[in-house]
PDB file of N, CA and C in Angstrom:
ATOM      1  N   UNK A   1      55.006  45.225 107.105  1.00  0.00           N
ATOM      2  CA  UNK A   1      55.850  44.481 108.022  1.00  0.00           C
ATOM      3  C   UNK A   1      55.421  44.804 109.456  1.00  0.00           C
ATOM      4  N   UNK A   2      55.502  43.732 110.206  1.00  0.00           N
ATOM      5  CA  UNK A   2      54.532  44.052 111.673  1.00  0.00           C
ATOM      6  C   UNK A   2      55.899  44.605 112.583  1.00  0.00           C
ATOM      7  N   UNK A   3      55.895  45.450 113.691  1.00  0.00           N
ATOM      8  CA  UNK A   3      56.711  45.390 114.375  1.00  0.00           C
ATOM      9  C   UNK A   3      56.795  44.596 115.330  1.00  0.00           C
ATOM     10  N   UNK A   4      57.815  44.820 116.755  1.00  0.00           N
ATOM     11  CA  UNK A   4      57.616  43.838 117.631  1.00  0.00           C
ATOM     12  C   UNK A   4      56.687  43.951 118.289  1.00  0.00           C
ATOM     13  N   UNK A   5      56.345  45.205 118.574  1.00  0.00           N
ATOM     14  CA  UNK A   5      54.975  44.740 119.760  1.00  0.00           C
ATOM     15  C   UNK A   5      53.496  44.863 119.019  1.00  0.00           C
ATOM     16  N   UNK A   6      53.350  44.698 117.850  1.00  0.00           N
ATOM     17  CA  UNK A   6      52.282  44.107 117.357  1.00  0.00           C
ATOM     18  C   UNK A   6      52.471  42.630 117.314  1.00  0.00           C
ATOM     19  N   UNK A   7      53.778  42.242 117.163  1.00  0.00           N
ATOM     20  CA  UNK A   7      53.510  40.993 117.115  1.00  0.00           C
ATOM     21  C   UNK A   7      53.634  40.226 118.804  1.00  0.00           C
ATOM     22  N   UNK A   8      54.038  40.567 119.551  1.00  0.00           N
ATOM     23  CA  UNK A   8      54.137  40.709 121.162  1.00  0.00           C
ATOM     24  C   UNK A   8      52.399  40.803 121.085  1.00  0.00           C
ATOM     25  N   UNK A   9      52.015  41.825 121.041  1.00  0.00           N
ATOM     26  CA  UNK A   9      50.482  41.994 121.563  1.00  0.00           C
ATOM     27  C   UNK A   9      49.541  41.261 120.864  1.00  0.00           C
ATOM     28  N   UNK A  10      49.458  40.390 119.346  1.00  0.00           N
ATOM     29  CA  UNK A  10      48.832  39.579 118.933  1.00  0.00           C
ATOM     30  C   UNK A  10      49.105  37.786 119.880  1.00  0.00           C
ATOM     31  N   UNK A  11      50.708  37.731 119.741  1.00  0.00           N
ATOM     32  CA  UNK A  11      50.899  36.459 120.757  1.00  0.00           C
ATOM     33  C   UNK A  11      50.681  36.095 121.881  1.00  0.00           C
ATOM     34  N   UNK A  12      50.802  37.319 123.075  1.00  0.00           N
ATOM     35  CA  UNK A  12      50.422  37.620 124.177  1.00  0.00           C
ATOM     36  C   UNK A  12      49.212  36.745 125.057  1.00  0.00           C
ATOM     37  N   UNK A  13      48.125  36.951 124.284  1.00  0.00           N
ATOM     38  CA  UNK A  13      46.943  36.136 124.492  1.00  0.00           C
ATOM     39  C   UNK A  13      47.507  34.757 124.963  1.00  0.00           C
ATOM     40  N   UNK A  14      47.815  34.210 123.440  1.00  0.00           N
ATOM     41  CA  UNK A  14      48.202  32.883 123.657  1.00  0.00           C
ATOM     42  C   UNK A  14      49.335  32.383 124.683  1.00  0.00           C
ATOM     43  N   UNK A  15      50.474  32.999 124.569  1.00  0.00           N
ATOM     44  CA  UNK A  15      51.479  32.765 126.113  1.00  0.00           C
ATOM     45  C   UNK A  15      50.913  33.074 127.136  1.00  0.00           C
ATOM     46  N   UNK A  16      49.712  33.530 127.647  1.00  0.00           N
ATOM     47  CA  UNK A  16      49.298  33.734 128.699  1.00  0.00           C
ATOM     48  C   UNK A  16      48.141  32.843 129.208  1.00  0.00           C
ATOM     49  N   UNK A  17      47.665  32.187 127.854  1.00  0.00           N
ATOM     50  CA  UNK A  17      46.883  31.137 127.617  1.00  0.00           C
ATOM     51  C   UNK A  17      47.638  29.620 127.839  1.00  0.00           C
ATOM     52  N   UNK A  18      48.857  29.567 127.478  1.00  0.00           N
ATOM     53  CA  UNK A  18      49.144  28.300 127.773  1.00  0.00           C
ATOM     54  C   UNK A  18      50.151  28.214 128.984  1.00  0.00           C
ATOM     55  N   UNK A  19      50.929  29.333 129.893  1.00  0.00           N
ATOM     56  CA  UNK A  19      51.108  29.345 131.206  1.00  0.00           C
ATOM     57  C   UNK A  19      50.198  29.045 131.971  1.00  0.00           C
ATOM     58  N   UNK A  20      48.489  29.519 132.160  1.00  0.00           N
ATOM     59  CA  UNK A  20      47.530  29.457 132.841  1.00  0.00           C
ATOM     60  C   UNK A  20      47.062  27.784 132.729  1.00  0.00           C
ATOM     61  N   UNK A  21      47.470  26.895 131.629  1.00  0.00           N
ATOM     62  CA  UNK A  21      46.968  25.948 131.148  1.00  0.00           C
ATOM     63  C   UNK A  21      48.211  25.373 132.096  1.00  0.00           C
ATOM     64  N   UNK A  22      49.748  25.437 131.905  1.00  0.00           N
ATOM     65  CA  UNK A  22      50.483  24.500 132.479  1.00  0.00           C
ATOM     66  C   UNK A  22      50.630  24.686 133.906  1.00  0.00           C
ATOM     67  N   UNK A  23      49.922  26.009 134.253  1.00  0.00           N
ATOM     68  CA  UNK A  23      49.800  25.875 135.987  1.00  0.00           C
ATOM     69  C   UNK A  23      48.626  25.320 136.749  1.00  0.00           C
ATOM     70  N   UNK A  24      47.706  24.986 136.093  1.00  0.00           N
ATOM     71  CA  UNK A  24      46.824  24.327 136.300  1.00  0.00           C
ATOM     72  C   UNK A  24      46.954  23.001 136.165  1.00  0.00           C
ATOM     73  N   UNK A  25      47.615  22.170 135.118  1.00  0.00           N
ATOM     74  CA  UNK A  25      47.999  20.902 135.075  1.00  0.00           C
ATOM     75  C   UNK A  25      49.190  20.827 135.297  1.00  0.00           C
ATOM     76  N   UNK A  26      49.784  21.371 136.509  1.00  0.00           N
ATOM     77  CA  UNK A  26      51.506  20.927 136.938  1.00  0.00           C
ATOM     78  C   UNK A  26      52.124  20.385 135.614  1.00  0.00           C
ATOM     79  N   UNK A  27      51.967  21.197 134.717  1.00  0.00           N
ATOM     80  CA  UNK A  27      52.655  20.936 133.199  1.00  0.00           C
ATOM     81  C   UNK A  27      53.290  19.695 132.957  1.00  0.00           C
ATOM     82  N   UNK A  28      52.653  18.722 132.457  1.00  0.00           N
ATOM     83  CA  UNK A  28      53.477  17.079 132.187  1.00  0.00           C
ATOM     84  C   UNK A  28      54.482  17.695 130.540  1.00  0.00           C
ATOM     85  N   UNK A  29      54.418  18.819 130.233  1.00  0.00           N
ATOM     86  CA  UNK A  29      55.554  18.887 128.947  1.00  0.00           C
ATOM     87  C   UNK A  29      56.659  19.814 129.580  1.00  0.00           C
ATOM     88  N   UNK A  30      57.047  19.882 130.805  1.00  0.00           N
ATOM     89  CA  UNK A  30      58.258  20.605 131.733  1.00  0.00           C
ATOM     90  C   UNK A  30      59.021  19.259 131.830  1.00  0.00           C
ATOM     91  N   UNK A  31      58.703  18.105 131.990  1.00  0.00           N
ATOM     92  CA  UNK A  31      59.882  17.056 132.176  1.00  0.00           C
ATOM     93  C   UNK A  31      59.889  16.397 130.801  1.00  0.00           C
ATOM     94  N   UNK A  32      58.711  17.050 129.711  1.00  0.00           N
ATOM     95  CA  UNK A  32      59.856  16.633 128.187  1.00  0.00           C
ATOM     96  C   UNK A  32      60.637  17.159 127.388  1.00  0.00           C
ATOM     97  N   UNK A  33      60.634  18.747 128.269  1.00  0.00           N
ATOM     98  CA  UNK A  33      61.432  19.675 127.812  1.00  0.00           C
ATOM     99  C   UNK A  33      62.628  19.223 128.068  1.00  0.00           C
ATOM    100  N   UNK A  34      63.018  18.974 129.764  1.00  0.00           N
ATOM    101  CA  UNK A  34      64.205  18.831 129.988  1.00  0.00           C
ATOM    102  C   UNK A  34      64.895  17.392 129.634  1.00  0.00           C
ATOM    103  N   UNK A  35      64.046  16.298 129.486  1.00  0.00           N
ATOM    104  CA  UNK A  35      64.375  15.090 128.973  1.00  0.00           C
ATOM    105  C   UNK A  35      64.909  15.050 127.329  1.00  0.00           C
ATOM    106  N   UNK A  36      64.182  16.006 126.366  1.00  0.00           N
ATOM    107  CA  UNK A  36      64.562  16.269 125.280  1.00  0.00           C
ATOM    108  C   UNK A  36      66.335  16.909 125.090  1.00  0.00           C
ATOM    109  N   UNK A  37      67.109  17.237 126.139  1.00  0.00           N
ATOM    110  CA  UNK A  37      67.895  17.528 126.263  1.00  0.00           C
ATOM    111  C   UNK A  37      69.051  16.749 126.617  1.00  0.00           C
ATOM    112  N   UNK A  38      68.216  15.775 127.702  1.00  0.00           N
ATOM    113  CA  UNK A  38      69.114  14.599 128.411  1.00  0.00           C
ATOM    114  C   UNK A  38      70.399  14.077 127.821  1.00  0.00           C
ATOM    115  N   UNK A  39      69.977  13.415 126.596  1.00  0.00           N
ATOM    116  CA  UNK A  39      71.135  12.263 125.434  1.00  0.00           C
ATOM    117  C   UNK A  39      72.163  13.678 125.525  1.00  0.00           C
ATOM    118  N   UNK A  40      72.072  14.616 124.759  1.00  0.00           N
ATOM    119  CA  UNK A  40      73.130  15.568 124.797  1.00  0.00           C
ATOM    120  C   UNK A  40      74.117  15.896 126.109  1.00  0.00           C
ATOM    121  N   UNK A  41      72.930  16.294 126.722  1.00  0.00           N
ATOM    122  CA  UNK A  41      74.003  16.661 127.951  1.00  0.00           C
ATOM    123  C   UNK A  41      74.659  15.172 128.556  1.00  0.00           C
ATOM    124  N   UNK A  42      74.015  14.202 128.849  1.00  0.00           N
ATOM    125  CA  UNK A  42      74.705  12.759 129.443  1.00  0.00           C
ATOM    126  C   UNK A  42      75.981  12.383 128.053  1.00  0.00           C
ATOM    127  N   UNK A  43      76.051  12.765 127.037  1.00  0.00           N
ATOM    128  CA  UNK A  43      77.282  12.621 126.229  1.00  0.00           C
ATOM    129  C   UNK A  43      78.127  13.675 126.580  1.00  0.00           C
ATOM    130  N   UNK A  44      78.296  15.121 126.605  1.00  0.00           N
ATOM    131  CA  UNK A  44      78.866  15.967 126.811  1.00  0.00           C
ATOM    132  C   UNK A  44      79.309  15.820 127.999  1.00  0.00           C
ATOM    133  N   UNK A  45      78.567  14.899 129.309  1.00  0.00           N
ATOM    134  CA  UNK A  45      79.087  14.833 130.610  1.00  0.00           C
ATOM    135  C   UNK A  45      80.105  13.573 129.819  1.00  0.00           C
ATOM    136  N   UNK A  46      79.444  12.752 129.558  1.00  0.00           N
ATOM    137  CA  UNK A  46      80.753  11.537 129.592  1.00  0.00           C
ATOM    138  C   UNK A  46      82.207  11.899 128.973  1.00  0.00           C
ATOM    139  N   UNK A  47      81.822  12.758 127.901  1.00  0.00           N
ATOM    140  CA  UNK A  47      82.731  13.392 126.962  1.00  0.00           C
ATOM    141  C   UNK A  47      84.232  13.993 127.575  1.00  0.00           C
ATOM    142  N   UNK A  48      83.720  14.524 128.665  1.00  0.00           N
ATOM    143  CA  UNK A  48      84.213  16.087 129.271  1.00  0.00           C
ATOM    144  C   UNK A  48      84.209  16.700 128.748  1.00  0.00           C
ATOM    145  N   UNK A  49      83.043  16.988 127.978  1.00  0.00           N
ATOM    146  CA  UNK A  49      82.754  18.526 126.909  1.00  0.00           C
ATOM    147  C   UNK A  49      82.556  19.769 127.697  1.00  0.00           C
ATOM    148  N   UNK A  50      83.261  20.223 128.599  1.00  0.00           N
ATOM    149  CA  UNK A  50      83.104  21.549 129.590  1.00  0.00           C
ATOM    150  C   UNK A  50      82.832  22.794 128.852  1.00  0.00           C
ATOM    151  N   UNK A  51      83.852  22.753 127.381  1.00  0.00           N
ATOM    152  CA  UNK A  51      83.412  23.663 126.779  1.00  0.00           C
ATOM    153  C   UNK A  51      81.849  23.954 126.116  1.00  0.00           C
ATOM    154  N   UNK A  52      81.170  22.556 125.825  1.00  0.00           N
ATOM    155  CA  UNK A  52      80.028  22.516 125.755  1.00  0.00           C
ATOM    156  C   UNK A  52      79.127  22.622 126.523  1.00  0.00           C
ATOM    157  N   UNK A  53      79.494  21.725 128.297  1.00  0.00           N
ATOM    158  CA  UNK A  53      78.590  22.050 129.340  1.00  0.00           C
ATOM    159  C   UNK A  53      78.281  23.484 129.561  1.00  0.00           C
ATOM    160  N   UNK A  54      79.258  24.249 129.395  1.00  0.00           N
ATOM    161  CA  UNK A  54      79.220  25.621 129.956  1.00  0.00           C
ATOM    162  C   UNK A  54      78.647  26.066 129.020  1.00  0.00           C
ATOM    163  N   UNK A  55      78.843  26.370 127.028  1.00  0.00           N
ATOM    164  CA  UNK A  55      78.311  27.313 126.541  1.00  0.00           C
ATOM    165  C   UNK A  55      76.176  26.585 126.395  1.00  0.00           C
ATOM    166  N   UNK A  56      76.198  25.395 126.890  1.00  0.00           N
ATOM    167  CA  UNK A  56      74.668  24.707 127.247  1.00  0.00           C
ATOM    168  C   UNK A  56      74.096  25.534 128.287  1.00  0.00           C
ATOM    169  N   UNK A  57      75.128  25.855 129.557  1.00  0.00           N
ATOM    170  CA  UNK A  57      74.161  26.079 130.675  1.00  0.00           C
ATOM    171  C   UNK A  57      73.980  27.680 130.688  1.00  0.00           C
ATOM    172  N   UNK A  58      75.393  28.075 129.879  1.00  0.00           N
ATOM    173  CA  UNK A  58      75.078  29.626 129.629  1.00  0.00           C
ATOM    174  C   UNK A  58      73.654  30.010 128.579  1.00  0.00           C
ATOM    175  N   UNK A  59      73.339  29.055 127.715  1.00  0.00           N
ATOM    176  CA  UNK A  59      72.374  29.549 126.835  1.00  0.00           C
ATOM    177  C   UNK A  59      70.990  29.258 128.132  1.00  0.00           C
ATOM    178  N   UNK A  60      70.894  27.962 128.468  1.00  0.00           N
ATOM    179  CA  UNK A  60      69.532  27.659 129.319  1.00  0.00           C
ATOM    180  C   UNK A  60      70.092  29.159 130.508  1.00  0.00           C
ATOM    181  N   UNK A  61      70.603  29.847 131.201  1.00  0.00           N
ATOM    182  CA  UNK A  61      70.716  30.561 131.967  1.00  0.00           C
ATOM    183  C   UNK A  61      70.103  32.029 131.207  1.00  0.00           C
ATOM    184  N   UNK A  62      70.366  32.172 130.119  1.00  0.00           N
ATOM    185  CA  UNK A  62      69.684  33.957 128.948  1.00  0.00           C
ATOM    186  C   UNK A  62      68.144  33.352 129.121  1.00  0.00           C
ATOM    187  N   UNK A  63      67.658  31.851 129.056  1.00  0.00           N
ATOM    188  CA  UNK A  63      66.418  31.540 128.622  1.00  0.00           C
ATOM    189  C   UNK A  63      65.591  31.531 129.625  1.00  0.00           C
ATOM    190  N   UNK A  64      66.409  31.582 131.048  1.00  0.00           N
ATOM    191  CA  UNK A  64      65.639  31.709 132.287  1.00  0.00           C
ATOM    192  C   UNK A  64      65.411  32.780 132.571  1.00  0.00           C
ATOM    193  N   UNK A  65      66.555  34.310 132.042  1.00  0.00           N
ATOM    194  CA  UNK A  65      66.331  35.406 132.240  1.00  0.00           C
ATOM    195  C   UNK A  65      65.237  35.734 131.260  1.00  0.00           C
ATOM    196  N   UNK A  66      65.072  35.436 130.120  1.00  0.00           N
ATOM    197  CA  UNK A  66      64.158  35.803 129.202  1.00  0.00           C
ATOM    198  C   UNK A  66      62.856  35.498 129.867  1.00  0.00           C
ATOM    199  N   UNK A  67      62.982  34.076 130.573  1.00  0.00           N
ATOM    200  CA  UNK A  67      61.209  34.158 130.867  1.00  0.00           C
ATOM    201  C   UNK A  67      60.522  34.940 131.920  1.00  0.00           C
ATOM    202  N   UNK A  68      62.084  35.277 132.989  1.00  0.00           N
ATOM    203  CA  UNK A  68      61.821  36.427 133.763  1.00  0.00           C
ATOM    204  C   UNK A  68      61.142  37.308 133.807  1.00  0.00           C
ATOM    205  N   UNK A  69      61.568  37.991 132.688  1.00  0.00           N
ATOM    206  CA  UNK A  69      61.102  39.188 132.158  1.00  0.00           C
ATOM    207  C   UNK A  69      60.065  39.491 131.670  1.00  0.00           C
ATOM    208  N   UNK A  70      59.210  37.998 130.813  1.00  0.00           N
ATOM    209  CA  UNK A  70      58.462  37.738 130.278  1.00  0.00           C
ATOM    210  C   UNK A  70      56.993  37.904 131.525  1.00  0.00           C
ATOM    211  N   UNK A  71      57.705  36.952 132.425  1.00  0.00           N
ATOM    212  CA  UNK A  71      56.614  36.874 133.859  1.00  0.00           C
ATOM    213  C   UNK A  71      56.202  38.268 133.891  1.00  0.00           C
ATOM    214  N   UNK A  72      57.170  39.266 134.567  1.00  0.00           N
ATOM    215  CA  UNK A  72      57.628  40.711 134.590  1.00  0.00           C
ATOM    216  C   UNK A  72      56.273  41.346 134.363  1.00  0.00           C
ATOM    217  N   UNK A  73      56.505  41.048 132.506  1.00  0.00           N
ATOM    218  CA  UNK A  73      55.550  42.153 131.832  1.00  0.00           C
ATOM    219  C   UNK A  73      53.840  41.151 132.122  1.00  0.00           C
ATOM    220  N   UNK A  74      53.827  40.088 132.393  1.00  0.00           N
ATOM    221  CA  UNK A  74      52.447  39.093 132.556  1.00  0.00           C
ATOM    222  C   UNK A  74      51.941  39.778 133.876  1.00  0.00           C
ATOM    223  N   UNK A  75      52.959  40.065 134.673  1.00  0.00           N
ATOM    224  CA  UNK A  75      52.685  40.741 135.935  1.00  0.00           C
ATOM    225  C   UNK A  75      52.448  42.037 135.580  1.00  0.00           C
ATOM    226  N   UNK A  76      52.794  42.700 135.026  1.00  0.00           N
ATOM    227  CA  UNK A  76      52.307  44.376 134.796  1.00  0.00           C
ATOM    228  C   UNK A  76      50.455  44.164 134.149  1.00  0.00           C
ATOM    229  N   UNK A  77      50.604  43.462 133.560  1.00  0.00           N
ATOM    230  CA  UNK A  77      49.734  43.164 132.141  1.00  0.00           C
ATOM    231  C   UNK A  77      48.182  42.675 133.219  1.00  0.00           C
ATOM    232  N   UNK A  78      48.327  41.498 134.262  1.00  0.00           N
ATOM    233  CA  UNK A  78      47.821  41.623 135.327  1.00  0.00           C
ATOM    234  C   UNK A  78      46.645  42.580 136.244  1.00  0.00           C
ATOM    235  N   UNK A  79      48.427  42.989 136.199  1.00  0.00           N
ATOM    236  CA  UNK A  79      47.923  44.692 137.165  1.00  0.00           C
ATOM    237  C   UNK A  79      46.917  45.673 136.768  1.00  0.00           C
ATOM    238  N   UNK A  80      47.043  45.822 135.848  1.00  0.00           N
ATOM    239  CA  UNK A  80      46.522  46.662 135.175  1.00  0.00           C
ATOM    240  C   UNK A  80      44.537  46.095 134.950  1.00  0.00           C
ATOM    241  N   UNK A  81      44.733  45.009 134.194  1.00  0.00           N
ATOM    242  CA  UNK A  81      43.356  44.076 134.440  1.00  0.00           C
ATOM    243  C   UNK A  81      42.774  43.964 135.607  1.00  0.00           C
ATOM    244  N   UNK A  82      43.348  43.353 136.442  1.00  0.00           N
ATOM    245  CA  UNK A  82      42.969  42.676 137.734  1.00  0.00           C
ATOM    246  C   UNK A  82      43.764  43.711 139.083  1.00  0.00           C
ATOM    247  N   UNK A  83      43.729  44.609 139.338  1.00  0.00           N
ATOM    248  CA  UNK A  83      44.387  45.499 140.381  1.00  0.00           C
ATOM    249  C   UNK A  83      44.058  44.558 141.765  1.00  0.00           C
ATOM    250  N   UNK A  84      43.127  44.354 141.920  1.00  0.00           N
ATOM    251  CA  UNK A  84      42.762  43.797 143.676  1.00  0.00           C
ATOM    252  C   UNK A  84      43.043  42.236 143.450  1.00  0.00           C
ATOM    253  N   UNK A  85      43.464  41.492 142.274  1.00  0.00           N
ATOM    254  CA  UNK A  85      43.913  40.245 142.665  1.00  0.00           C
ATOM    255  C   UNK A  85      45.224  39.682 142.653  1.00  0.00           C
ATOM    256  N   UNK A  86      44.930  38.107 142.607  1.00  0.00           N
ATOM    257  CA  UNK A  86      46.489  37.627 143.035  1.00  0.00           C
ATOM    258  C   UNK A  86      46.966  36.802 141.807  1.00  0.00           C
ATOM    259  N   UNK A  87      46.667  36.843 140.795  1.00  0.00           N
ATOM    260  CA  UNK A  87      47.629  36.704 139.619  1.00  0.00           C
ATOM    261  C   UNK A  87      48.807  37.189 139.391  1.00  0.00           C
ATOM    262  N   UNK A  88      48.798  38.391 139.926  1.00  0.00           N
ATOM    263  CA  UNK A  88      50.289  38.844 139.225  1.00  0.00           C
ATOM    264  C   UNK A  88      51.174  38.525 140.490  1.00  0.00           C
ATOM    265  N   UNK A  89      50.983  38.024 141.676  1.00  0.00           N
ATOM    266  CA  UNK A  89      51.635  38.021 142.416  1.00  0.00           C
ATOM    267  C   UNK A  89      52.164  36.756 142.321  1.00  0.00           C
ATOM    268  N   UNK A  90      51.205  35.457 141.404  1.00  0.00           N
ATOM    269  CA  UNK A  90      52.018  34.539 141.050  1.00  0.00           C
ATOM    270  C   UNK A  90      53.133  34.504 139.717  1.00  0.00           C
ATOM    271  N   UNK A  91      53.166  35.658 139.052  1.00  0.00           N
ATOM    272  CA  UNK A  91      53.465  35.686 138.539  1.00  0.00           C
ATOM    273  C   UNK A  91      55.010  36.509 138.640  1.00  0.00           C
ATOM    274  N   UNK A  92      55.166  37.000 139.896  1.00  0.00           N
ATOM    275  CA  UNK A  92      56.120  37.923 140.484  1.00  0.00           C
ATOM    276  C   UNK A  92      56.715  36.867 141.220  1.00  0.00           C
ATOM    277  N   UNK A  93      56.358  35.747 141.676  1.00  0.00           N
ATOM    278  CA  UNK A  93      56.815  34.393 142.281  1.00  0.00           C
ATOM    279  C   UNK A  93      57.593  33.588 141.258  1.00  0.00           C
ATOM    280  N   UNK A  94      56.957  33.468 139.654  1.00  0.00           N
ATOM    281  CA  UNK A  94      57.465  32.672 138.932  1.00  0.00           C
ATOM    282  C   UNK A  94      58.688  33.333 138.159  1.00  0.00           C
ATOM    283  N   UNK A  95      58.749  34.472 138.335  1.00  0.00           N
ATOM    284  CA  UNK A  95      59.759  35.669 137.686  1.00  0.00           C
ATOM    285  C   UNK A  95      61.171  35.111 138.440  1.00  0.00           C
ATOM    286  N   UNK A  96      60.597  35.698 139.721  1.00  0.00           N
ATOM    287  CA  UNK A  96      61.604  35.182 141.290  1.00  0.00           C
ATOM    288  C   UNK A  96      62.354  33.433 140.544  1.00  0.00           C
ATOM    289  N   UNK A  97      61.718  32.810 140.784  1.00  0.00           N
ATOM    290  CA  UNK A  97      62.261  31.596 139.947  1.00  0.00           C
ATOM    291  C   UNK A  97      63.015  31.044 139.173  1.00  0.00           C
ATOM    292  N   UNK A  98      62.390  32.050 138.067  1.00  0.00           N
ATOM    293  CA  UNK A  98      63.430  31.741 136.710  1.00  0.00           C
ATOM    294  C   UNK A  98      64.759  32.810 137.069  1.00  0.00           C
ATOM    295  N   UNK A  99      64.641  33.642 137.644  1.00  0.00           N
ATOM    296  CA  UNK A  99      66.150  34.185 138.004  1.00  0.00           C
ATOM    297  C   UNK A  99      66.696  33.671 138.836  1.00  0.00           C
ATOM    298  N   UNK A 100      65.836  32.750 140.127  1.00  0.00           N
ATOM    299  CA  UNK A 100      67.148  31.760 140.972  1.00  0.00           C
ATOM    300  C   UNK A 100      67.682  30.920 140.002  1.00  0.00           C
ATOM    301  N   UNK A 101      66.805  30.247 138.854  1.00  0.00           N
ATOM    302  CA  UNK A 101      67.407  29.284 138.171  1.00  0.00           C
ATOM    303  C   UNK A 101      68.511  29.964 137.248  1.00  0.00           C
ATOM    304  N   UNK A 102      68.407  31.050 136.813  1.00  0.00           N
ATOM    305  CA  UNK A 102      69.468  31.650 135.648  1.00  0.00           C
ATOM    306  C   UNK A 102      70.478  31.677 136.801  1.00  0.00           C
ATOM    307  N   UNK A 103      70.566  31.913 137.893  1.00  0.00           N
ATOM    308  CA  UNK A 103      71.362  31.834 138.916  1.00  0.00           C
ATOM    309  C   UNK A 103      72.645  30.711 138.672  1.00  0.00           C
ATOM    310  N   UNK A 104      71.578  29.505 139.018  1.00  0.00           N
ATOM    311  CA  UNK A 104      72.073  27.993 139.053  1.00  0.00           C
ATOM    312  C   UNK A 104      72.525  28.032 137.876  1.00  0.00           C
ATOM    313  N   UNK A 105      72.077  28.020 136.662  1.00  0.00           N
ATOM    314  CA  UNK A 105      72.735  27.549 135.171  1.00  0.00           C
ATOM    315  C   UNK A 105      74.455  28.430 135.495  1.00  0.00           C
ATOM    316  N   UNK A 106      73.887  30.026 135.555  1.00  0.00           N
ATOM    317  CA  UNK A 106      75.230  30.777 135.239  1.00  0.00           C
ATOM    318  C   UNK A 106      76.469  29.906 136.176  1.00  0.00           C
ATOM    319  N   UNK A 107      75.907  29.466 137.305  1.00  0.00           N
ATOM    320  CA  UNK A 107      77.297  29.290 138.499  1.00  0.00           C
ATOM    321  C   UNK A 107      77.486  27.616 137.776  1.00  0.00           C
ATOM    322  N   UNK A 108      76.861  26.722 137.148  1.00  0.00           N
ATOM    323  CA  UNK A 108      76.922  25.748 136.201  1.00  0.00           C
ATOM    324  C   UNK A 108      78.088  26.293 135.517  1.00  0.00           C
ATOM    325  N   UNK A 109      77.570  27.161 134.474  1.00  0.00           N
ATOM    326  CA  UNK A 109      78.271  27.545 133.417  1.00  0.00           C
ATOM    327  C   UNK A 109      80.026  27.448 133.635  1.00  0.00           C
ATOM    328  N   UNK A 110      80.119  28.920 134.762  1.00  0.00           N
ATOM    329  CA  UNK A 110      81.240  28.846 135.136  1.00  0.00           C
ATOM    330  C   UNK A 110      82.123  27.895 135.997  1.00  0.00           C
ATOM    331  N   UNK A 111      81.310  27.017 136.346  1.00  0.00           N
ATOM    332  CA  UNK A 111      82.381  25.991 136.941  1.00  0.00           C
ATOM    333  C   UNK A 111      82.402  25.175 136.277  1.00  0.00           C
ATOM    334  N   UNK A 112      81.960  24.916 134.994  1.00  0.00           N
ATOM    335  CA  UNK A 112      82.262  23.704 133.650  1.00  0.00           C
ATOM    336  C   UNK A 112      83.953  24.963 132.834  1.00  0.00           C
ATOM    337  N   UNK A 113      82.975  26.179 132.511  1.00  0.00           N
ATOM    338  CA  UNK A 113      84.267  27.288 131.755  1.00  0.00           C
ATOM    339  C   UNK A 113      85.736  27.089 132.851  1.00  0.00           C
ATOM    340  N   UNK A 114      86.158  26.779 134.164  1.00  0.00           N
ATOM    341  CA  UNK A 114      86.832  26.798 134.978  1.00  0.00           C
ATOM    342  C   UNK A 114      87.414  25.623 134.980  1.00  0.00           C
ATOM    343  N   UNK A 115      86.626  24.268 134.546  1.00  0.00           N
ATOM    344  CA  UNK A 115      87.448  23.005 134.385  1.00  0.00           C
ATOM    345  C   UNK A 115      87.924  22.396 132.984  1.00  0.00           C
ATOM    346  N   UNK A 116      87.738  23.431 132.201  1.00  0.00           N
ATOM    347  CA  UNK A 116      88.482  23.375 130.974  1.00  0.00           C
ATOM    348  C   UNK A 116      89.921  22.678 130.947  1.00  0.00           C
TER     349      UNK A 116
END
């Protein structure tokens, strides 16, 4: 049975392989991510599903912290490779990011949980 960071350090490659791929092509599958979502959330808005808006924006808000973190360790991982360049510093930019956005979802969250 593999643990996690064998299986972390076999995948690794590849998540670092297809970030480098969607920052290079201003990623055209970032607006089918969020479009894949659309029908749901535009029913739940019409709905007044608040209880749903909120436990939606609370999950997309853990998934922004998760990639945070993810950047985090891409940035250590970086460092360590590349000491005198500027990879990890984009990558300390895109970290920055996904926590303004877990930001936005959480203050989402709670003002859908508040109009219950």
């Amino acid at each position: 049975m593999l643990n996690r960071a064998t299986i972390i350090s076999k995948i690794k490659p590849a998540i670092m392989g297809a970030v480098a791929v969607m920052m290079l092509t201003a990623s055209p599958l970032i607006p089918w991510v969020s479009a894949a979502h659309a029908p749901q959330l535009k029913e739940m808005i019409e709905k007044g599903d608040h209880a749903g808006l909120a436990e939606f924006y609370k999950k997309r808000a853990e998934e922004a912290r998760h990639n945070a973190e993810d950047m985090k360790t891409m940035q250590s991982d970086y460092l360590k490779k590349y000491p005198k360049n500027t990879y990890a510093k984009h990558c300390e930019k895109m970290a920055d990011n996904y926590r303004k956005q877990a930001k936005h979802y959480d203050e989402l969250a709670e003002m859908h949980k508040k109009a219950k």
